[in-house]
Structures are given as C-alpha cells and as structure tokens.
Protein backbone atom coordinates (compact mmCIF):
# COMPACT_ATOMS: atom_id res chain seq x y z
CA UNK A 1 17.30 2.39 11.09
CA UNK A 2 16.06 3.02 7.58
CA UNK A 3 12.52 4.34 6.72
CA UNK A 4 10.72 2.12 3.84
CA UNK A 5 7.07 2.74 2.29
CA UNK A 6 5.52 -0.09 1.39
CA UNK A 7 3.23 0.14 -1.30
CA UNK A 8 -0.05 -2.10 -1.61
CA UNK A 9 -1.00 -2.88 -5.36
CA UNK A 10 -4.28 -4.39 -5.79
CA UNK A 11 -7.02 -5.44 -8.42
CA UNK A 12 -10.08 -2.66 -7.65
CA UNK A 13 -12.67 -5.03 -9.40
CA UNK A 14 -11.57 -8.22 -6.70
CA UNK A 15 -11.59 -5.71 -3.70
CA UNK A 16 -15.25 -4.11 -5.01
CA UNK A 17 -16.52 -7.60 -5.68
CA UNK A 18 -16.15 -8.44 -1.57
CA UNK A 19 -16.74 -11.14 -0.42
CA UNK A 20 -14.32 -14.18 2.26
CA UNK A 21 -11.31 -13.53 0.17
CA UNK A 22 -11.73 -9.54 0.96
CA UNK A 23 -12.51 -9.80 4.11
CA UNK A 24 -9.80 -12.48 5.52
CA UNK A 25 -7.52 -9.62 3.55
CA UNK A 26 -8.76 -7.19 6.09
CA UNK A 27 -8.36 -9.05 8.69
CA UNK A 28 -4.92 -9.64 7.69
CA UNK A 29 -4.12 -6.23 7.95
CA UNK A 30 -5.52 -6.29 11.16
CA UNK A 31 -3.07 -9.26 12.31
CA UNK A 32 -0.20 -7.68 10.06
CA UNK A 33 -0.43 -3.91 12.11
CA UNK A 34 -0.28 -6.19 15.27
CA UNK A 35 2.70 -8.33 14.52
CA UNK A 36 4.82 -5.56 13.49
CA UNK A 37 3.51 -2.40 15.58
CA UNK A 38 6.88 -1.93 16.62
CA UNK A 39 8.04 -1.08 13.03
CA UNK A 40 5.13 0.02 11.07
CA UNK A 41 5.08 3.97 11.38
CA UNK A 42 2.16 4.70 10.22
CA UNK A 43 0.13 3.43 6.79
CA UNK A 44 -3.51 3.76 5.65
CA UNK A 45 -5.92 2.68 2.51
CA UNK A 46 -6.77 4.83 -0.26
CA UNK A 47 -10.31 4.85 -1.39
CA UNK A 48 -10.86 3.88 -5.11
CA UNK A 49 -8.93 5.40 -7.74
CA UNK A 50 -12.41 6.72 -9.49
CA UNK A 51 -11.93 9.36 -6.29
CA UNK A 52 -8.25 10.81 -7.70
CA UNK A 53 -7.82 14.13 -8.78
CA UNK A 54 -4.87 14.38 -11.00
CA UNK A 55 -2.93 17.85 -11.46
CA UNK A 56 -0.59 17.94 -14.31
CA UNK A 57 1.37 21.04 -15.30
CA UNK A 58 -1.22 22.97 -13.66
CA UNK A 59 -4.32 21.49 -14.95
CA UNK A 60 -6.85 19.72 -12.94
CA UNK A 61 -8.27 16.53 -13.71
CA UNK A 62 -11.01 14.16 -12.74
CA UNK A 63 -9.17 10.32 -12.68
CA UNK A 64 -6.14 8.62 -11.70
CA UNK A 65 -2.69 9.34 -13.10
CA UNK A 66 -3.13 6.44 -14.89
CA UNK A 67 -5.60 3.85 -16.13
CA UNK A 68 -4.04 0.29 -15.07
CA UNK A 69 -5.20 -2.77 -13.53
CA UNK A 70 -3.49 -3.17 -10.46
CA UNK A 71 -4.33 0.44 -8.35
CA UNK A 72 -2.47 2.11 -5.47
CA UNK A 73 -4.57 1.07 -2.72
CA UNK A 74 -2.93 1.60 0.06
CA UNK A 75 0.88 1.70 2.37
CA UNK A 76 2.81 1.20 5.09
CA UNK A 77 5.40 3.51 6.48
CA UNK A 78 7.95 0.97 8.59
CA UNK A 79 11.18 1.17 9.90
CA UNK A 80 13.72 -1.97 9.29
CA UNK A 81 17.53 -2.02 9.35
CA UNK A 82 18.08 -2.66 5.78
CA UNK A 83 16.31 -3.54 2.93
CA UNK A 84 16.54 -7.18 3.86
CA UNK A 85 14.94 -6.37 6.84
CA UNK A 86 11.97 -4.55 4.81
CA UNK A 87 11.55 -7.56 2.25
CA UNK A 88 11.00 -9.82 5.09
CA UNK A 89 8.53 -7.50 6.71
CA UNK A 90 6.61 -6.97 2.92
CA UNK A 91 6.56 -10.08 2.76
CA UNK A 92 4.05 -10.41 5.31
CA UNK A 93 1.58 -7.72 4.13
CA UNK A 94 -1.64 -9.43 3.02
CA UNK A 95 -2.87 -9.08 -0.56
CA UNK A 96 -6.14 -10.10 -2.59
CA UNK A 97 -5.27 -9.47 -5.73
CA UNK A 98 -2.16 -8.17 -6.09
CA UNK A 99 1.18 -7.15 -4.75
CA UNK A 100 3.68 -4.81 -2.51
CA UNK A 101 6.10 -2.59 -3.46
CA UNK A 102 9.39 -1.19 -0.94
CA UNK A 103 10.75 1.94 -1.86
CA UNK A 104 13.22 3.49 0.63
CA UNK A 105 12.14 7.13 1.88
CA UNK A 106 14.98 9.76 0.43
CA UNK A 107 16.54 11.67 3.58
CA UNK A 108 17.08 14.88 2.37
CA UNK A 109 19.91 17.11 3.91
C-alpha cells in the first residue's frame, strides 16, 4: 500500500459566503471520512489563507505564498494500492467550489 495526500482546492469567497451549498459540502466530508475510514489516515481543513505566514529565504511574511483564486483549504492523507486506487477514492471528496489534487507521499530511504 501506497500513501497519497489529497489536496482540497477551493474558492475562499464561495466557502465565506455560506450558505446550503457550504454546508451539504460539510456534510459531505462528514459522509466521505465515514465511507473510507479504513483508508483515510488522517486529513484536516486549513483556516483561510488571510491566516498564512509565509517564510522565504529567511524572511517572514504576513500572506499566503501566493495570491490565487482557488486556496489550499484543506487534505486527506489515505492509503490506496495504486494511483488508480487513489483517483477513485478523490473522486469522492466533496467540493464547493473547486477541486482535488493526489500527490503520492515520497518514501525516503
């Protein structure tokens, strides 16, 4: 078995707007953690990007990284067989505004 983070893009302004569409997305990853608690390792939702601190050679900034319109708002940390596997699993993962993102997790040594 593989380790995969799946990472949740989303629109900030559709997620601080609220509202039924937000909150059947919640819900959904609610129902998503349930369906596949035998997989997901772990995952959790970032608070707005206006909280990021940003250190770049050295220096310490107020901010995100970058300024774009789809934010890092949260992940998953699962375990699948393949990538195949993963996709299928991503799939699943609820979104508002936005969309997911599977990166494999680099074993090192």
């Amino acid at each position: 078995m593989a380790q995969y983070l799946v990472l949740i893009y989303e629109d900030e302004a559709a997620w601080a707007a609220g509202g039924p569409a937000a909150e059947a997305v919640s819900k959904g990853h609610a129902e998503f953690g349930r369906e596949h608690a035998e997989v997901v390792l772990g995952g959790n939702a970032l608070q707005p990007t206006g909280t990021a601190t940003t250190i770049r050679d050295g220096v310490v900034t107020d901010g995100p990284f970058a300024e774009t319109k789809e934010a890092l708002g949260g992940y998953y940390l699962i375990e699948a067989d393949d990538l195949d596997q993963a996709l299928a699993i991503a799939k699943e993962v609820p979104t508002l505004a936005g969309g997911v993102e599977v990166r494999p997790v680099l074993v090192l040594g």
